[in-house]
N, C-alpha and C. Protein backbone atom coordinates (compact mmCIF):
# COMPACT_ATOMS: atom_id res chain seq x y z
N UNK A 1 3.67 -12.98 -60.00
CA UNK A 1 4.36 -12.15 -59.04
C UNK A 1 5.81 -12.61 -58.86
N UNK A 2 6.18 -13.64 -58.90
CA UNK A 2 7.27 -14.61 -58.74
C UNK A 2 8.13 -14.19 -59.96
N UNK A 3 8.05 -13.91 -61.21
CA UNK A 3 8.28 -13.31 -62.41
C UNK A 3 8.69 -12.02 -62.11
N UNK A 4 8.09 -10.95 -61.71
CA UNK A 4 8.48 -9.82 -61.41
C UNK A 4 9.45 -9.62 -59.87
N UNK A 5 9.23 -10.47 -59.20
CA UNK A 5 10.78 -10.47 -58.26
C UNK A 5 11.83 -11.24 -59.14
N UNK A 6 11.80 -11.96 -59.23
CA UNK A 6 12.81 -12.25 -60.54
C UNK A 6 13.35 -11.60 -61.19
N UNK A 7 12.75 -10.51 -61.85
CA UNK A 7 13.63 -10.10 -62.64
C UNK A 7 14.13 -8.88 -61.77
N UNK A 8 13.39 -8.16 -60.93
CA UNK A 8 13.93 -7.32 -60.17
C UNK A 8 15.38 -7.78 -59.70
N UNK A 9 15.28 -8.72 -59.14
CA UNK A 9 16.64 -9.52 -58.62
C UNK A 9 17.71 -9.66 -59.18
N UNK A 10 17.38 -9.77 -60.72
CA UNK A 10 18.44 -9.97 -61.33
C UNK A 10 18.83 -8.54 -61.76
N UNK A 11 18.07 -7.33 -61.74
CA UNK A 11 18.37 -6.18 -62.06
C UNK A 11 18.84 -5.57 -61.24
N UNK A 12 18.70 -5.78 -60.12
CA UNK A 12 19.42 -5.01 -59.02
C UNK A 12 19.37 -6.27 -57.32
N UNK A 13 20.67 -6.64 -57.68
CA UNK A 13 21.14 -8.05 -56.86
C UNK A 13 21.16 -7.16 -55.48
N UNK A 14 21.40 -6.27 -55.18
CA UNK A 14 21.63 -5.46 -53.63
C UNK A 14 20.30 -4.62 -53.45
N UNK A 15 19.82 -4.55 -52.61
CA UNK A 15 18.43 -3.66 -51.91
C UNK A 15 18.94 -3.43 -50.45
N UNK A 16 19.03 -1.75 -51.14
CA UNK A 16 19.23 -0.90 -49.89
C UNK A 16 18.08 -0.52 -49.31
N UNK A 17 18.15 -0.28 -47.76
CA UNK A 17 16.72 -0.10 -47.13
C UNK A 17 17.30 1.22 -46.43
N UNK A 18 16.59 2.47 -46.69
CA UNK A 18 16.70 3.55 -45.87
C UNK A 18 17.61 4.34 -46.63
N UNK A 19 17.38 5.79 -46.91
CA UNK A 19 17.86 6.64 -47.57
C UNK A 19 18.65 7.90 -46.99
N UNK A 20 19.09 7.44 -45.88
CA UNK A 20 20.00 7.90 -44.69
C UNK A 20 21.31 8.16 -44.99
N UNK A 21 22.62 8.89 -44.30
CA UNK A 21 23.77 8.99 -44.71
C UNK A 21 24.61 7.50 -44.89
N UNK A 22 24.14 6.45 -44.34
CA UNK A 22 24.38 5.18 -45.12
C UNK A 22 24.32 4.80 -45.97
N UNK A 23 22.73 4.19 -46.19
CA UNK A 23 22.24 4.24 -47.06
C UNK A 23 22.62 4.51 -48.95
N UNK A 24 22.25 5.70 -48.61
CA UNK A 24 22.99 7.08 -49.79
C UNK A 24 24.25 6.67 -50.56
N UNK A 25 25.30 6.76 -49.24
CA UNK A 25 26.62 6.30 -49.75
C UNK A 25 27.37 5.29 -49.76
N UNK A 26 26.62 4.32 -49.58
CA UNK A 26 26.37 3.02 -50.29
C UNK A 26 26.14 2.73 -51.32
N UNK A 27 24.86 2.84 -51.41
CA UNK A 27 24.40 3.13 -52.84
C UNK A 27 25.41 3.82 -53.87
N UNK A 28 25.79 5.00 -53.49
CA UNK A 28 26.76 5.72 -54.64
C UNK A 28 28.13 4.86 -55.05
N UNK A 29 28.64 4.02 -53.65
CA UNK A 29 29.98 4.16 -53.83
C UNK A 29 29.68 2.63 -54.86
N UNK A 30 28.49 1.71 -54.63
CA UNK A 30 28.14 0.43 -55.23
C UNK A 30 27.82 0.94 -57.06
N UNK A 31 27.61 1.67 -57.37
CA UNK A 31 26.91 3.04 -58.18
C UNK A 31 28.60 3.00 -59.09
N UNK A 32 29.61 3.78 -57.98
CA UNK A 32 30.71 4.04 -58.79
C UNK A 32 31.02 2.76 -59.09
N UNK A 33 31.32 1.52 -58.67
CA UNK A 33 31.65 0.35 -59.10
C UNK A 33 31.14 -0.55 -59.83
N UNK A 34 29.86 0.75 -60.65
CA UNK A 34 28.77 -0.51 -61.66
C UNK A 34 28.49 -1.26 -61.07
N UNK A 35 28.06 -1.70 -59.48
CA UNK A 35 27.76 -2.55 -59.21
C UNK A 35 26.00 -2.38 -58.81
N UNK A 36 24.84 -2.88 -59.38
CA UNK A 36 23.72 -2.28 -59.49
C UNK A 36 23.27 -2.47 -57.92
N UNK A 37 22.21 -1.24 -58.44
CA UNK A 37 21.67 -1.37 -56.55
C UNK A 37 20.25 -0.86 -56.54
N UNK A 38 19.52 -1.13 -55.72
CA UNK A 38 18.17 -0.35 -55.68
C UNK A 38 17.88 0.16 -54.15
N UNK A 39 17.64 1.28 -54.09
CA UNK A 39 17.52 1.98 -52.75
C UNK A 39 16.38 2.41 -52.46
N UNK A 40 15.86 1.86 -51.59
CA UNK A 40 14.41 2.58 -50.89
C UNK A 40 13.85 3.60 -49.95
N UNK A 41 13.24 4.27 -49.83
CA UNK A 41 13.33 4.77 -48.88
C UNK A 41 11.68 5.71 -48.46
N UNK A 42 11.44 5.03 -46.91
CA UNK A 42 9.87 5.65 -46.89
C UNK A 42 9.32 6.77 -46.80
N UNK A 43 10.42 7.78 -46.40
CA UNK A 43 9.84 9.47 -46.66
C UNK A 43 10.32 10.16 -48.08
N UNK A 44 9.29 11.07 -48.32
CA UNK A 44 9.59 11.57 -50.05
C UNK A 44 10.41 12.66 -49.65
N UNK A 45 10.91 13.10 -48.85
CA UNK A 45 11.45 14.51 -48.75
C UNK A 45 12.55 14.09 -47.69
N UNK A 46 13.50 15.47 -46.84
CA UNK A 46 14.51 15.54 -46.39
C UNK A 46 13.78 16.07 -44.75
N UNK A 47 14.30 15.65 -43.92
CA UNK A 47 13.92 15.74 -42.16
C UNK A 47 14.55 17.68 -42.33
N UNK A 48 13.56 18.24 -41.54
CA UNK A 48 13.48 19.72 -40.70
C UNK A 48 14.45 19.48 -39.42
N UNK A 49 14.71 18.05 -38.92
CA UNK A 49 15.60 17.98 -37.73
C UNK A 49 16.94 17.88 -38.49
N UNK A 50 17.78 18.02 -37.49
CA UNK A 50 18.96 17.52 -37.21
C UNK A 50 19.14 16.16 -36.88
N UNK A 51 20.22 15.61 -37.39
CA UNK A 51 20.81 14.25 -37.29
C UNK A 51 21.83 14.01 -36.77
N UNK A 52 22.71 14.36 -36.59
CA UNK A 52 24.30 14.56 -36.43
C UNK A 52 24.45 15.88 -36.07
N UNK A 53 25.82 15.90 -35.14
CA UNK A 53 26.35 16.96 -34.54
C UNK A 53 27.61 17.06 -35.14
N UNK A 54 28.14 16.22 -36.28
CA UNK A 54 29.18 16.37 -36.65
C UNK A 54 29.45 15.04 -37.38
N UNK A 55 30.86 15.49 -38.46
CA UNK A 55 31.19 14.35 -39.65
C UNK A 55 32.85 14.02 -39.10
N UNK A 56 32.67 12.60 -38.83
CA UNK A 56 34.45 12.85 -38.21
C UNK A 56 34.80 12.27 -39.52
N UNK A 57 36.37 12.02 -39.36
CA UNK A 57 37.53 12.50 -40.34
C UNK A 57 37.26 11.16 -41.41
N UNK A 58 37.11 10.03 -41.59
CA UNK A 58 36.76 9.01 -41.93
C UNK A 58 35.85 9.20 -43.15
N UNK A 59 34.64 9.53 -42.58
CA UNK A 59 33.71 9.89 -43.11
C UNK A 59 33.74 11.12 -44.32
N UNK A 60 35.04 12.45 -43.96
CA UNK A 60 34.92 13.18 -44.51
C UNK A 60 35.56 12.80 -46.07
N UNK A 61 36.89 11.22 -45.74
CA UNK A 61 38.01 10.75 -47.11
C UNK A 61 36.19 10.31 -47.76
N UNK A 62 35.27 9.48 -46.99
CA UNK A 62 34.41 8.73 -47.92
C UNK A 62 33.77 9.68 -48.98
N UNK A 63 33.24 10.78 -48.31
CA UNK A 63 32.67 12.10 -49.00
C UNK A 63 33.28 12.80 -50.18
N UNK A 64 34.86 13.11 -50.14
CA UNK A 64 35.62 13.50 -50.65
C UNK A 64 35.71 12.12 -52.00
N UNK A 65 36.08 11.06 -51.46
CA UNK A 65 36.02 10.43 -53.12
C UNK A 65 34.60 9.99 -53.76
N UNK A 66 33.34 10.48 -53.14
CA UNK A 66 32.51 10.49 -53.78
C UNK A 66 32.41 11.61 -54.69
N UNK A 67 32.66 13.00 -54.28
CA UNK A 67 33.15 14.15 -55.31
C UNK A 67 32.38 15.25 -54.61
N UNK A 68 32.12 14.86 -52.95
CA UNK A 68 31.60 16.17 -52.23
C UNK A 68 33.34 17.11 -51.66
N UNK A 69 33.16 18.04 -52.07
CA UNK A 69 34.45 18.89 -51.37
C UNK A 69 34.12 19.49 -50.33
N UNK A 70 34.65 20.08 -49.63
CA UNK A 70 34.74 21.05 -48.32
C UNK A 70 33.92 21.95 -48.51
N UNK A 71 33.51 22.57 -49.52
CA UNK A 71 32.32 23.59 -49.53
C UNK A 71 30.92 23.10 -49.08
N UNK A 72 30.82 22.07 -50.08
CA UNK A 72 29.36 21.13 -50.18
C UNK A 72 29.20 20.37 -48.50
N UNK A 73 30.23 20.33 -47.59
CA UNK A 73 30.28 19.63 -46.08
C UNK A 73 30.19 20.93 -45.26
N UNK A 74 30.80 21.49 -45.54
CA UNK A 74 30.46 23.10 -44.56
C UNK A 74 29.00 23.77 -44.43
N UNK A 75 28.43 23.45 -45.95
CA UNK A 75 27.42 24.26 -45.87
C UNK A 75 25.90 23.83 -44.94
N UNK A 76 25.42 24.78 -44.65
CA UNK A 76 24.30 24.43 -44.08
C UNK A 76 23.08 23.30 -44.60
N UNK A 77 22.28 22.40 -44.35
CA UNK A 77 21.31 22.49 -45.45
C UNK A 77 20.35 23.20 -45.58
N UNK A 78 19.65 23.11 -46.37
CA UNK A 78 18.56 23.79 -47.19
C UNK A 78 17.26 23.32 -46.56
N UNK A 79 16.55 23.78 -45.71
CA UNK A 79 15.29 23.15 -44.73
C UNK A 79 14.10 23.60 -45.64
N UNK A 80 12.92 22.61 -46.19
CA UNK A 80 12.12 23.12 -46.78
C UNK A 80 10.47 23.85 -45.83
């Protein structure tokens, strides 16, 4: 068992916990910098609620150099 965290470790030195708007873009921005990562997360699907009432301005430069534009932030999501 000690063998297989091992090498996990060495394959992905960062473990993200939670697949949240943190999370996520963390992961990506660690992602753009080749820097390896492994992200977890305990639900298989996307929340029917709401989370946020809004993306302030900060947040929107982080979005934007990940390669989300103003369309992809406007739009509604997609509730399954």
């Amino acid at each position: 068992m000690d063998k297989i965290i091992d090498t996990i470790l060495v394959m992905y030195p960062i473990a993200i916990i939670g697949g949240g708007p943190v999370g996520l873009v963390s992961s990506i921005l660690l992602s753009i910098q080749n820097v390896p990562n492994i992200l977890f997360e305990l639900h298989s699907g996307t929340s029917i609620h709401l989370k946020a009432i809004g993306i302030n301005p900060q947040s929107i430069k982080v979005f934007r150099r990940i390669g989300l534009d103003d369309e992809n932030l406007s739009a509604p999501s997609a509730s399954k």
